[in-house]
Each structure stands twice: as C-alpha cells, then as structure tokens.
N, C-alpha and C. Protein backbone atom coordinates (compact mmCIF):
# COMPACT_ATOMS: atom_id res chain seq x y z
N UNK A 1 1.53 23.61 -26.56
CA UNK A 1 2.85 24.06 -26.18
C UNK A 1 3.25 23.41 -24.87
N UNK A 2 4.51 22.84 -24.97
CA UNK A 2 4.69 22.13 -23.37
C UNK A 2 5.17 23.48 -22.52
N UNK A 3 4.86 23.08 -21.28
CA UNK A 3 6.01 24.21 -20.30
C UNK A 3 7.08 23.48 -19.60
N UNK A 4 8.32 23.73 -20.14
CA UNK A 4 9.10 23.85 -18.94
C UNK A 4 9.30 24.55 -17.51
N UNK A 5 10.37 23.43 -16.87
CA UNK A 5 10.91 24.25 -15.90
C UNK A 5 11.77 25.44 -16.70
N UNK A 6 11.98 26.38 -15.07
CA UNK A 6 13.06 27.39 -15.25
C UNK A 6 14.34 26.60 -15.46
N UNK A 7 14.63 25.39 -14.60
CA UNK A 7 15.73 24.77 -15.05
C UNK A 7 15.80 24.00 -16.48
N UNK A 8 14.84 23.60 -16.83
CA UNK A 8 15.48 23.12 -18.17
C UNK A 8 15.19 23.85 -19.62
N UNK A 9 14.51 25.20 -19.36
CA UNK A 9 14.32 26.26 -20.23
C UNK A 9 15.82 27.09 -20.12
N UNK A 10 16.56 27.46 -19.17
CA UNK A 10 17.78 27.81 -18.95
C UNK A 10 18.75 26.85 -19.24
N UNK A 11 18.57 25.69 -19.45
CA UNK A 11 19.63 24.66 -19.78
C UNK A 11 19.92 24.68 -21.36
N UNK A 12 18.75 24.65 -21.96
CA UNK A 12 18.39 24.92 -23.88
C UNK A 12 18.98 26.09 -23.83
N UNK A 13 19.71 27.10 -23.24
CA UNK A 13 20.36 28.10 -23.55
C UNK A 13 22.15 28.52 -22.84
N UNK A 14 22.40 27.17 -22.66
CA UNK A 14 23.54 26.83 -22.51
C UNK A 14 24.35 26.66 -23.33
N UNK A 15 25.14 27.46 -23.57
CA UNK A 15 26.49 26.75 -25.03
C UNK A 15 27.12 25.95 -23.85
N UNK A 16 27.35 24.41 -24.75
CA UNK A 16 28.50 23.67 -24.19
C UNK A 16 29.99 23.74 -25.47
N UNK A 17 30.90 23.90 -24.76
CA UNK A 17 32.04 24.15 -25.69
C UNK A 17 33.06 23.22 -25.08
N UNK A 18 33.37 21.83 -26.19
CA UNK A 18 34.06 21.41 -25.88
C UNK A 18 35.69 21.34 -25.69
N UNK A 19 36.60 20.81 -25.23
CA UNK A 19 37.62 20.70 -24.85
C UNK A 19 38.45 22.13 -24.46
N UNK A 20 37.25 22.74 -23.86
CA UNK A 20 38.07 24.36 -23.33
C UNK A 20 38.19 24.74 -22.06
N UNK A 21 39.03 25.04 -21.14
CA UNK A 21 40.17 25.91 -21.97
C UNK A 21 41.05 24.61 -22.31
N UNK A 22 41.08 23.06 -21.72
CA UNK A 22 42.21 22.36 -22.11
C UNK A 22 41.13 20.88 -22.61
N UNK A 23 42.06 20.08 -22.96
CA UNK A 23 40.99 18.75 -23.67
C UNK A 23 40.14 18.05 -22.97
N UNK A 24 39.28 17.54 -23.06
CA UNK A 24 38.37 16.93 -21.70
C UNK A 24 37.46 17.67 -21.37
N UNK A 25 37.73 18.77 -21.27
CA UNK A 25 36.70 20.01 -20.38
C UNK A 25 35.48 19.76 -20.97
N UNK A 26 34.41 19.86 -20.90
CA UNK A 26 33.34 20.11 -21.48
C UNK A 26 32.74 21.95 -20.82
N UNK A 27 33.30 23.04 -21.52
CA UNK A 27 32.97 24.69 -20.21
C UNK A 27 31.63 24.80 -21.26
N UNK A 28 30.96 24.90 -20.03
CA UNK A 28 29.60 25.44 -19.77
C UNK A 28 29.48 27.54 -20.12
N UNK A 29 29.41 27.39 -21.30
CA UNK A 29 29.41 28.88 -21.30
C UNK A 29 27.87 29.65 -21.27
N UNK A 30 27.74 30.62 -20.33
CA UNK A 30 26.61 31.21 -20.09
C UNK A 30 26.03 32.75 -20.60
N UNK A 31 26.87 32.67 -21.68
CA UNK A 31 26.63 33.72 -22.33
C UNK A 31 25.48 34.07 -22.87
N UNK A 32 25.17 32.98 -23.38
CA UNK A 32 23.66 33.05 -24.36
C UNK A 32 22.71 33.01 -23.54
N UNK A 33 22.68 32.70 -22.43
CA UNK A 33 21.85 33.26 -21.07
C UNK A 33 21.25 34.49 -20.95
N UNK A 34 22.54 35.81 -21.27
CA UNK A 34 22.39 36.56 -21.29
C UNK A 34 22.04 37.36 -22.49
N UNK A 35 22.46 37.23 -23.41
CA UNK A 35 21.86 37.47 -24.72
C UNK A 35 20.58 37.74 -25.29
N UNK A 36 19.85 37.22 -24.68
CA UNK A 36 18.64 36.74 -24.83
C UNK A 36 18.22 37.04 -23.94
N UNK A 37 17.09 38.65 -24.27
CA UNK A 37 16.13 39.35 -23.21
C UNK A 37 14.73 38.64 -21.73
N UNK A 38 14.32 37.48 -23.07
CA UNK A 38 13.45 37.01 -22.20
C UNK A 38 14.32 35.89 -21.38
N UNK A 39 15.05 35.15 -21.91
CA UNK A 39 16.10 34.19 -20.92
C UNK A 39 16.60 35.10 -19.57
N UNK A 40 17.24 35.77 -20.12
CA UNK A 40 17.96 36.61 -19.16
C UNK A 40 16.90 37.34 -18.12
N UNK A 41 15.92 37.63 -18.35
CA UNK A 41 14.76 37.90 -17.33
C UNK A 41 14.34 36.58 -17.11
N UNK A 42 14.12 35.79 -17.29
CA UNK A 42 13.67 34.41 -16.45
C UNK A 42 14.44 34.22 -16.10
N UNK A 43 15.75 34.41 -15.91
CA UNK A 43 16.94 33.89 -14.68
C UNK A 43 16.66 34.42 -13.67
N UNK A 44 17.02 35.80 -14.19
CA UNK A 44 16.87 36.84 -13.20
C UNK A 44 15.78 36.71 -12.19
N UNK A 45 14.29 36.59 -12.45
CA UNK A 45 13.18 36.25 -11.63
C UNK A 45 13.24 35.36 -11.16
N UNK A 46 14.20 34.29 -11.21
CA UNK A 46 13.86 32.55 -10.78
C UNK A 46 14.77 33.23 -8.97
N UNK A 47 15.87 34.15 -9.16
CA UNK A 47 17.07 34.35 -8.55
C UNK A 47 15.80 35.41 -7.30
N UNK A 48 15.35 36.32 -7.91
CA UNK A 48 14.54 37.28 -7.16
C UNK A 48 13.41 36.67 -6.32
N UNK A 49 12.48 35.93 -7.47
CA UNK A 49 11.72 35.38 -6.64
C UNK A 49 11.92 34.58 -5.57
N UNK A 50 12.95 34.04 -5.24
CA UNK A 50 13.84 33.01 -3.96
C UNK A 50 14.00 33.93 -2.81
N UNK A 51 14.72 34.98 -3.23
CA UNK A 51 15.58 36.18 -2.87
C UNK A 51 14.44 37.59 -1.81
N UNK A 52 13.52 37.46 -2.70
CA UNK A 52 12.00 38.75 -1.93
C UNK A 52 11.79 37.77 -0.64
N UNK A 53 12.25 36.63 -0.75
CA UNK A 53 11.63 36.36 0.77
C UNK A 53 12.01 36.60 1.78
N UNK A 54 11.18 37.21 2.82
CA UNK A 54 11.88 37.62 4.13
C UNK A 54 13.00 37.26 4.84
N UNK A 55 12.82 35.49 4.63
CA UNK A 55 13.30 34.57 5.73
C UNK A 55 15.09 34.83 4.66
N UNK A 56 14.60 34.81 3.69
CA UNK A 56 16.28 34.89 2.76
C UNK A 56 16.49 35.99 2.23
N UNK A 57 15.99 36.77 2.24
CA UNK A 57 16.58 38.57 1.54
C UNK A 57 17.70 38.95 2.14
N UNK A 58 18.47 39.69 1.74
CA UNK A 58 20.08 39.21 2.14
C UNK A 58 19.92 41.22 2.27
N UNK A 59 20.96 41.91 3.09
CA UNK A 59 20.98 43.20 3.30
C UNK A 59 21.96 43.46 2.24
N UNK A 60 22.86 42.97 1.53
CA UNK A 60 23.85 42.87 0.67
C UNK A 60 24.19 41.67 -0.53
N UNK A 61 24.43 41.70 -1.78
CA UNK A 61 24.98 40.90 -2.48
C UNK A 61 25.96 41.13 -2.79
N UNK A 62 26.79 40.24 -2.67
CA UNK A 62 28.44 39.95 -3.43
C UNK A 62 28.51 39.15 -4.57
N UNK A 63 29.47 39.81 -5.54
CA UNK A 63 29.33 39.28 -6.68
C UNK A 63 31.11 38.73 -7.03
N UNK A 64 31.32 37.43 -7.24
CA UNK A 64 32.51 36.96 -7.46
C UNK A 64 32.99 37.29 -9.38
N UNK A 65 34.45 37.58 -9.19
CA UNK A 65 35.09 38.22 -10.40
C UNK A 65 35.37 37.13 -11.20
N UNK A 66 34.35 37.33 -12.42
CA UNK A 66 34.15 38.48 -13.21
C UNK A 66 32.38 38.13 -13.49
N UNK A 67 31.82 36.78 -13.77
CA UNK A 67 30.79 36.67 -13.84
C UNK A 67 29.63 36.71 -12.83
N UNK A 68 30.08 36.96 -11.70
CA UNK A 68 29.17 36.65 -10.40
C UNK A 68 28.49 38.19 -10.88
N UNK A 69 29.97 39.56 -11.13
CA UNK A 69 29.17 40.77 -10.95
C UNK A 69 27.84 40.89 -12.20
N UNK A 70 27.87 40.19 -13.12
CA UNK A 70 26.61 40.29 -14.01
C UNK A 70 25.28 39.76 -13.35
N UNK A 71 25.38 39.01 -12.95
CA UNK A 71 24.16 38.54 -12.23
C UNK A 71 23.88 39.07 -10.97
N UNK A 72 25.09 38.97 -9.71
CA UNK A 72 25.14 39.64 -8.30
C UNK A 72 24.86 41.24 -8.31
N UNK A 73 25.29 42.31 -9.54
CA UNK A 73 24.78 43.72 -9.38
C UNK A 73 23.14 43.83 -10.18
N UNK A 74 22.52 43.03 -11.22
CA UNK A 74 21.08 42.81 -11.52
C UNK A 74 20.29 42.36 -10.26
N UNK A 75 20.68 41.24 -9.67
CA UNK A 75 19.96 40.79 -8.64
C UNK A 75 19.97 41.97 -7.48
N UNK A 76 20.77 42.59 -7.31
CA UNK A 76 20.86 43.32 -5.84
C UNK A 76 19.76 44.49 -6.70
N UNK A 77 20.35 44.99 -7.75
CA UNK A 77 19.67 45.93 -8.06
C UNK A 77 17.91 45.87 -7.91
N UNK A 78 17.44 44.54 -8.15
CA UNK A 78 15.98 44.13 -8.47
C UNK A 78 15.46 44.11 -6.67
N UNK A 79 16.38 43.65 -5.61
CA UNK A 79 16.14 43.32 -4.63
C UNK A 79 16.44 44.51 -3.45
N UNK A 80 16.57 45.95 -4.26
CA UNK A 80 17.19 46.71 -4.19
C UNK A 80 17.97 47.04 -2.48
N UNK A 81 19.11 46.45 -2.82
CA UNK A 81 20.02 46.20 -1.75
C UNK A 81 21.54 46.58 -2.18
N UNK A 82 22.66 46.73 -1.40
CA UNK A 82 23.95 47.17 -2.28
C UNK A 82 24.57 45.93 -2.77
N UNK A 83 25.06 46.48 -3.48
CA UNK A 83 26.30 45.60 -4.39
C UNK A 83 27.65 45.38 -3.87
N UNK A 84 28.62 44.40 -3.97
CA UNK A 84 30.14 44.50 -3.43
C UNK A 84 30.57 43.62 -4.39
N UNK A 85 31.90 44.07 -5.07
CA UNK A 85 32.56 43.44 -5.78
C UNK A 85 33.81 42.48 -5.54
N UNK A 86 33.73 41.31 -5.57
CA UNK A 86 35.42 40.29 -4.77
C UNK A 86 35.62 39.99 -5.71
N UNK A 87 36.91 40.97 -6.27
CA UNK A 87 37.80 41.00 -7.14
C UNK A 87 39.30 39.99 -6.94
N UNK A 88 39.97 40.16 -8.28
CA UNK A 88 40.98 39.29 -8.19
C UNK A 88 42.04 40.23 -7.84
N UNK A 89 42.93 39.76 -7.24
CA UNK A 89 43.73 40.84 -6.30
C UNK A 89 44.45 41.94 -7.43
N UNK A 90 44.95 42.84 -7.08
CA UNK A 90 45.28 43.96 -7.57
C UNK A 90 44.22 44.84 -8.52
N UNK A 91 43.09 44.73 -8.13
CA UNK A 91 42.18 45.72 -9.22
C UNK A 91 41.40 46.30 -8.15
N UNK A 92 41.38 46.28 -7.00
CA UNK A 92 40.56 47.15 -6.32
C UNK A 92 41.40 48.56 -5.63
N UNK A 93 40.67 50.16 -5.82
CA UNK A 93 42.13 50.66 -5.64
C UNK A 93 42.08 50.99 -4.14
N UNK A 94 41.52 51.15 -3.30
CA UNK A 94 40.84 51.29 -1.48
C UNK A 94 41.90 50.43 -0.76
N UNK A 95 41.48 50.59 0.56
CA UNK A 95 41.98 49.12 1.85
C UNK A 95 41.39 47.69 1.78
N UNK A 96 42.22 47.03 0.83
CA UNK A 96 41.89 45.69 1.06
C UNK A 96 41.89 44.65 2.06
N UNK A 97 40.72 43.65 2.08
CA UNK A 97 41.50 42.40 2.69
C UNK A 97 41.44 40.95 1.37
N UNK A 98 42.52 40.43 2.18
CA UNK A 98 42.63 39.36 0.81
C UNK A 98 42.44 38.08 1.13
N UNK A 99 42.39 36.79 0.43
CA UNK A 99 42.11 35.09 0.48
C UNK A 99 42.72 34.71 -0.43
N UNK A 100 43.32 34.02 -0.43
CA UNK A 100 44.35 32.79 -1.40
C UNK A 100 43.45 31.52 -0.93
N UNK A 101 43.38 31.07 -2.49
CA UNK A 101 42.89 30.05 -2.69
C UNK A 101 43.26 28.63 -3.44
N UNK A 102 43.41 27.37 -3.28
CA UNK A 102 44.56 26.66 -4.32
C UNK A 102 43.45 26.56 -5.51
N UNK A 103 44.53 26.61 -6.34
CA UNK A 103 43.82 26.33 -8.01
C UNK A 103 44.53 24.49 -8.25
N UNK A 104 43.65 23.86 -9.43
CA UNK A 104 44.29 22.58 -9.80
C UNK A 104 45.70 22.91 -10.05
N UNK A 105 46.33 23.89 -10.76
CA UNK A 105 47.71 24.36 -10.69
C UNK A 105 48.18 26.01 -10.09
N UNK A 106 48.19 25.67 -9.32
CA UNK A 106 48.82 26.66 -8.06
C UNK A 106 47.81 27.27 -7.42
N UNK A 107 47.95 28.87 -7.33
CA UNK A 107 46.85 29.28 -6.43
C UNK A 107 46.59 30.80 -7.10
N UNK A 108 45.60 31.21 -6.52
CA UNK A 108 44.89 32.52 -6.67
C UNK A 108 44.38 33.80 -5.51
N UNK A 109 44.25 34.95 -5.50
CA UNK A 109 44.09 35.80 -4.87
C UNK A 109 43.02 36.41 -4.63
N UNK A 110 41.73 36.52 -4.16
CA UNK A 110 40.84 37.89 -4.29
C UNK A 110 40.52 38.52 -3.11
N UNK A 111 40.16 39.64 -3.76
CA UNK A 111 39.71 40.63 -2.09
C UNK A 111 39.01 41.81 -2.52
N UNK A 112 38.21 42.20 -1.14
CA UNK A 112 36.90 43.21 -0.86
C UNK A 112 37.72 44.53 0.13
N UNK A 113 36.56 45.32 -0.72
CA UNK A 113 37.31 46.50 0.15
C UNK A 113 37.31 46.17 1.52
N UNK A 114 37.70 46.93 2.59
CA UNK A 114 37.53 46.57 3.65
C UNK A 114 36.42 47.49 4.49
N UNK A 115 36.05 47.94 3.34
CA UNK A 115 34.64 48.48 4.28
C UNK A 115 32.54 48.07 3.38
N UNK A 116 33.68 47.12 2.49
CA UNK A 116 32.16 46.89 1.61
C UNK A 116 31.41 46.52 2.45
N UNK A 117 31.30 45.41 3.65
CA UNK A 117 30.05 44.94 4.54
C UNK A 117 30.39 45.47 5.91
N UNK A 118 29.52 45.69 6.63
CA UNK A 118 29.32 45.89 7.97
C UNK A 118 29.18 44.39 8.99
N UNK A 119 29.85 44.24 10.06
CA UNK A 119 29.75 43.36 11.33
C UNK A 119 27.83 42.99 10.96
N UNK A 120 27.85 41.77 10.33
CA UNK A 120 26.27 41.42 11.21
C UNK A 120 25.09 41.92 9.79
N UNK A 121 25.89 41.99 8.45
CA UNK A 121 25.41 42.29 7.34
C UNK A 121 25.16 40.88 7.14
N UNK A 122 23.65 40.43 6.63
CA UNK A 122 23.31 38.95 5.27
C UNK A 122 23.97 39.19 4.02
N UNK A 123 24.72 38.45 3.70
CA UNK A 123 25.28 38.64 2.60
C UNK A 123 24.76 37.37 1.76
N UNK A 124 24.58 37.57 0.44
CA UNK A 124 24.14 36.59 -0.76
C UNK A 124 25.44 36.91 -1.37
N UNK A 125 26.35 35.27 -1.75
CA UNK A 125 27.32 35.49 -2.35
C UNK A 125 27.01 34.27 -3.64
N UNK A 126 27.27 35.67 -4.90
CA UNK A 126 26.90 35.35 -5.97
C UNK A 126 28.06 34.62 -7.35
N UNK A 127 27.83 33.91 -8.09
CA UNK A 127 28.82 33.51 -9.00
C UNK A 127 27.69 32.91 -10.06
N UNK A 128 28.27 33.09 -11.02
CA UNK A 128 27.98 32.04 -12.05
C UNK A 128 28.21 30.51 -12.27
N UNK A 129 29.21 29.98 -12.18
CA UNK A 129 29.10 28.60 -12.02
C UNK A 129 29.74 28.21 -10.45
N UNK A 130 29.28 27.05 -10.30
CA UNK A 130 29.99 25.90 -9.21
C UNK A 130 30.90 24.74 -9.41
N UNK A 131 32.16 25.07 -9.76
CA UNK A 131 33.40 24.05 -9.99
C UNK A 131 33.80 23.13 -9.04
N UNK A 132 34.79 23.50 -8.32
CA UNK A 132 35.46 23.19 -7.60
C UNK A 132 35.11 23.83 -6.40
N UNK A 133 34.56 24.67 -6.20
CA UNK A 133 34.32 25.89 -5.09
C UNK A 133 34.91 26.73 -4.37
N UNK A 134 36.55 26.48 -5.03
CA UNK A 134 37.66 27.47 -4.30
C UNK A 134 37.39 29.01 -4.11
N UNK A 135 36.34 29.56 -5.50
CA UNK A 135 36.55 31.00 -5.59
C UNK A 135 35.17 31.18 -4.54
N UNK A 136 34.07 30.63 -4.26
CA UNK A 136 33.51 30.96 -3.79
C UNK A 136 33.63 30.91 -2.05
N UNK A 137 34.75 29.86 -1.32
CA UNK A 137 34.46 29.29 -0.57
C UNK A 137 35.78 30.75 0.03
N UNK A 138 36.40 31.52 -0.98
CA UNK A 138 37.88 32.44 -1.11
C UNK A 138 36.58 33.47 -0.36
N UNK A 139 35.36 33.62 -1.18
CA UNK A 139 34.91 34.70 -1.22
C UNK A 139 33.90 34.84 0.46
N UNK A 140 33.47 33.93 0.48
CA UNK A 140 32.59 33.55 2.29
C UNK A 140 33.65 33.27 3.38
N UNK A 141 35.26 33.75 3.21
CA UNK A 141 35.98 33.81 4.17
C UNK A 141 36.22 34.95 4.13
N UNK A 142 36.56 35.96 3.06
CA UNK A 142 37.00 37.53 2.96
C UNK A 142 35.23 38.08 4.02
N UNK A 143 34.40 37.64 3.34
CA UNK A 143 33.74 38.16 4.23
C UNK A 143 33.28 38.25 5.73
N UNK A 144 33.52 37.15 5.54
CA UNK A 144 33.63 36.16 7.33
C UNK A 144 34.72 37.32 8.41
N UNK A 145 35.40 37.57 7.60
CA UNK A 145 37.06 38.19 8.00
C UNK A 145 35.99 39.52 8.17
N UNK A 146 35.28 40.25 7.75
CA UNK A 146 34.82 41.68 8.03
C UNK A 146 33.77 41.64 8.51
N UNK A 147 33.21 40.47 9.47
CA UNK A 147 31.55 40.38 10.11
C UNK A 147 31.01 40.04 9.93
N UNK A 148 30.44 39.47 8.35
CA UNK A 148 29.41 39.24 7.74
C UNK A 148 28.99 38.39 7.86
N UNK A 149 27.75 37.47 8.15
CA UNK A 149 27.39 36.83 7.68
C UNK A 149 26.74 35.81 6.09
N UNK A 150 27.32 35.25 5.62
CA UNK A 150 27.19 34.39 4.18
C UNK A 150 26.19 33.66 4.63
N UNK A 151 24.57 33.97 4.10
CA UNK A 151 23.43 33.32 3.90
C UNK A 151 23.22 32.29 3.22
N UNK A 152 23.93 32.65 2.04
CA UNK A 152 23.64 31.68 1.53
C UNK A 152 24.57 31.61 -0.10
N UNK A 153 25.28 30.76 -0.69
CA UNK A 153 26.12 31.02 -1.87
C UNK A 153 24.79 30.71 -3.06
N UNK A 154 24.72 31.54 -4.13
CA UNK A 154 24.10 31.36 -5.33
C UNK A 154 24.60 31.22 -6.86
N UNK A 155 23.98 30.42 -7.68
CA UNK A 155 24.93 30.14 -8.98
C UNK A 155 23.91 29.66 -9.77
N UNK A 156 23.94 29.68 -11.02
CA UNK A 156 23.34 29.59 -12.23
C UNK A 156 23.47 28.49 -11.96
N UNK A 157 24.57 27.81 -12.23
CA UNK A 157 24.68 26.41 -12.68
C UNK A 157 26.34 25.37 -11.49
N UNK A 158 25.50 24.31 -11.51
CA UNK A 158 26.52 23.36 -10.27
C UNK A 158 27.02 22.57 -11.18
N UNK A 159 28.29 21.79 -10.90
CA UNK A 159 28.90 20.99 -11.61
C UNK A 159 29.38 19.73 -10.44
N UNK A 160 28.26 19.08 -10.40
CA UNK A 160 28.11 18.58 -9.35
C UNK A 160 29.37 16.68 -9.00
N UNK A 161 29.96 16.93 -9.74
CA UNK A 161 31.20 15.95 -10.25
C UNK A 161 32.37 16.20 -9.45
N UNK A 162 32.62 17.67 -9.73
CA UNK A 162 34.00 18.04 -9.41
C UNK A 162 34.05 18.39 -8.06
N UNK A 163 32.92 18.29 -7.34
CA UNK A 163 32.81 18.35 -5.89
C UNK A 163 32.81 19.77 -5.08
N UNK A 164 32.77 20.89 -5.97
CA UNK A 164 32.87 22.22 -5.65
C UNK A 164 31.11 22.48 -3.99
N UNK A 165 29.98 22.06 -5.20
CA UNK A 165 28.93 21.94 -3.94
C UNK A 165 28.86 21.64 -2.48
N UNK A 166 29.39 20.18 -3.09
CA UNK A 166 29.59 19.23 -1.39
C UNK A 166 30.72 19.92 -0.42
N UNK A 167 31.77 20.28 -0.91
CA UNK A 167 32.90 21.12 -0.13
C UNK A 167 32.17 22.25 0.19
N UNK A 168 31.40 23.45 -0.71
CA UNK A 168 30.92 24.45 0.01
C UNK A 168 30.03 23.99 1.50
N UNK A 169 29.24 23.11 1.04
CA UNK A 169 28.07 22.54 2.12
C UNK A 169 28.82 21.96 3.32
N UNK A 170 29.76 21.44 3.52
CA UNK A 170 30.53 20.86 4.16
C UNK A 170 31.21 21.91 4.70
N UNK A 171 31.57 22.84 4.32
CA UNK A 171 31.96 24.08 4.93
C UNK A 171 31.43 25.21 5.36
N UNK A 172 29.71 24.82 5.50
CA UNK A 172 29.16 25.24 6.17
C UNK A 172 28.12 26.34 5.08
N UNK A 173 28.53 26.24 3.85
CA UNK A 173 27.48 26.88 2.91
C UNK A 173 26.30 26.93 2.73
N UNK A 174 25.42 26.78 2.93
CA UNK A 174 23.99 26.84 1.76
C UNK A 174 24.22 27.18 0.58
N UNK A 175 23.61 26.45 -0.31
CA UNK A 175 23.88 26.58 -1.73
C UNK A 175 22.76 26.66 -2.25
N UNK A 176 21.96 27.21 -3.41
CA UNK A 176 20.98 27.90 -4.14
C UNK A 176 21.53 27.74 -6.01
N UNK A 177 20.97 26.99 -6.80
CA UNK A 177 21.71 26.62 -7.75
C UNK A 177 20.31 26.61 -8.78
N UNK A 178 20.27 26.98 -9.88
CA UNK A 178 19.66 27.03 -11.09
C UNK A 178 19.08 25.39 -11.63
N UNK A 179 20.56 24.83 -11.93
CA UNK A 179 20.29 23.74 -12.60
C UNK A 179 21.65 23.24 -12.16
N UNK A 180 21.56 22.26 -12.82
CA UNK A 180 23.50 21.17 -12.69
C UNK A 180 23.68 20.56 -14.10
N UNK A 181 24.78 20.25 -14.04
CA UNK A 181 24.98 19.17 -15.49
C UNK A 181 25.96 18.47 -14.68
N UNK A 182 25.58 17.46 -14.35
CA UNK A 182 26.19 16.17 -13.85
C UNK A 182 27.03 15.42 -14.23
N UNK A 183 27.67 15.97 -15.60
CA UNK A 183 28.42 15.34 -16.24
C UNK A 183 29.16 16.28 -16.62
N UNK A 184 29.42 17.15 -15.99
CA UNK A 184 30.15 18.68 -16.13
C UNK A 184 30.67 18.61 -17.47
C-alpha cells in the first residue's frame, strides 16, 4: 500500500467542476471532503495538529461566511477555544462592525459582532479556499478594527494563480494552507 501525504490524499477528494459559476473557471468544490468520515477527520487533524502548538494555538477562531464556519467551528471546537462568525452583512442580528471589500465585479460586505474578540485576543482566521483574498484580507481588518490580533489566516486549499496568497502575505498575513492547485 503506498502512503500519501495529507496533501495529496485530500486532493483525490476534490471535485473539480468545470466552467462554474462562469466558463473558464475550473471551482474547486470541497464538499466531498466532507462527506467522507475518515477524509474529513484527516483534515481536521492535519488543521489541529498545527494548531495544539503552543507557539500557534490561537485564543479564538474565526470562521469566514459560509464555508470557513464548517471547518473554523470543528477546529475551535477540537482546540477547544471560541468560535466567531464574519458574516455577510445583514445576517448578524447584535452591534456590528463592517469591511467592504472589491469583488472582480463590484464589491461586498461582511461583519463581526462587535464584541466577538477582545483587545489582544490570537485569532486563527479560517476559510475554505484562497482566491483572490478579498474575503479573507475583509475579515483580518474587521478584526484588526476590535484589537485582535490575526495569527495567522488558514485554508484547505490556495489558488495560487489568482494571487489571493501573495496579497494576504504582503499584507502582512501568515498563511497555513492544505494543498494548492496551481492551475486553479
């Protein structure tokens, strides 16, 4: 029996679906990730085992809307630390603060309560993929805006083309990534 890596045992369980949502695209869907008990626990542990370490255990995870919270509330839960949700604007019902972010066609909204983190909280900010990096880079300023420190951004999977990585890193991110497909 050969062994893989965690990265390319998680890659064999990638649906690629072509030309979605528009022609060209090649979207990386990560569903079957989850689907699948033992996959979905070998993510999960690849994410934890990084995560138990002192030097990076985060006092908080944030989970970006809608896929970050599947992975960002498992992980916090395993690392047992709280959860915070950065939603897309109008679904949180509390005191918000908000971030506009540009999209390839126009722009977008999200925001955290305004009391999810404390001044001087580690925050692990979580997503499922790495595009472009608008939603994540939306999400390490909402928090920035309430004290926090952003340890470090985490993601299943980088799409290391469209330049989302290099802009987070360049903006001062750490990035923590599963695998990439380089050819997004």
């Amino acid at each position: 029996m050969t062994h893989l890596s965690v990265s390319d045992y998680l890659r064999q369980h990638i649906r690629t679906v072509p030309d979605w949502p528009t022609p060209g695209v090649q979207f990386r869907d990560i569903t079957p990730l989850l689907q699948d008990p033992q996959v979905f626990r070998a993510m999960i542990d690849a994410f934890v085992h990084r995560y138990m370490d002192r030097a990076l255990r985060p006092d908080v995870v944030a989970g970006l809307d809608a896929r970050g919270f599947i992975l960002g509330a498992v992980l916090a839960y395993e690392l047992n630390v709280g959860f915070v949700p950065i939603r897309k604007k109008g679904k949180l019902p509390f005191t918000t603060v908000e971030e506009t972010y540009e999209l390839e066609y126009g722009s977008a909204t999200v925001e955290l309560h305004a009391d999810a983190v404390r001044p001087g909280d580690r925050v692990l900010l979580v997503d499922d993929l790495i595009a472009t990096g608008g939603t994540m880079m939306a999400g390490k300023k909402l928090l920035e805006k309430l004290g926090a420190t952003v340890m470090e951004g985490a993601a299943i999977v980088d799409l290391p083309e469209l330049g989302g990585s290099a802009r987070l890193r360049a903006g001062g991110l750490p990035l923590f990534t599963l695998l990439d497909f380089g050819d997004h």
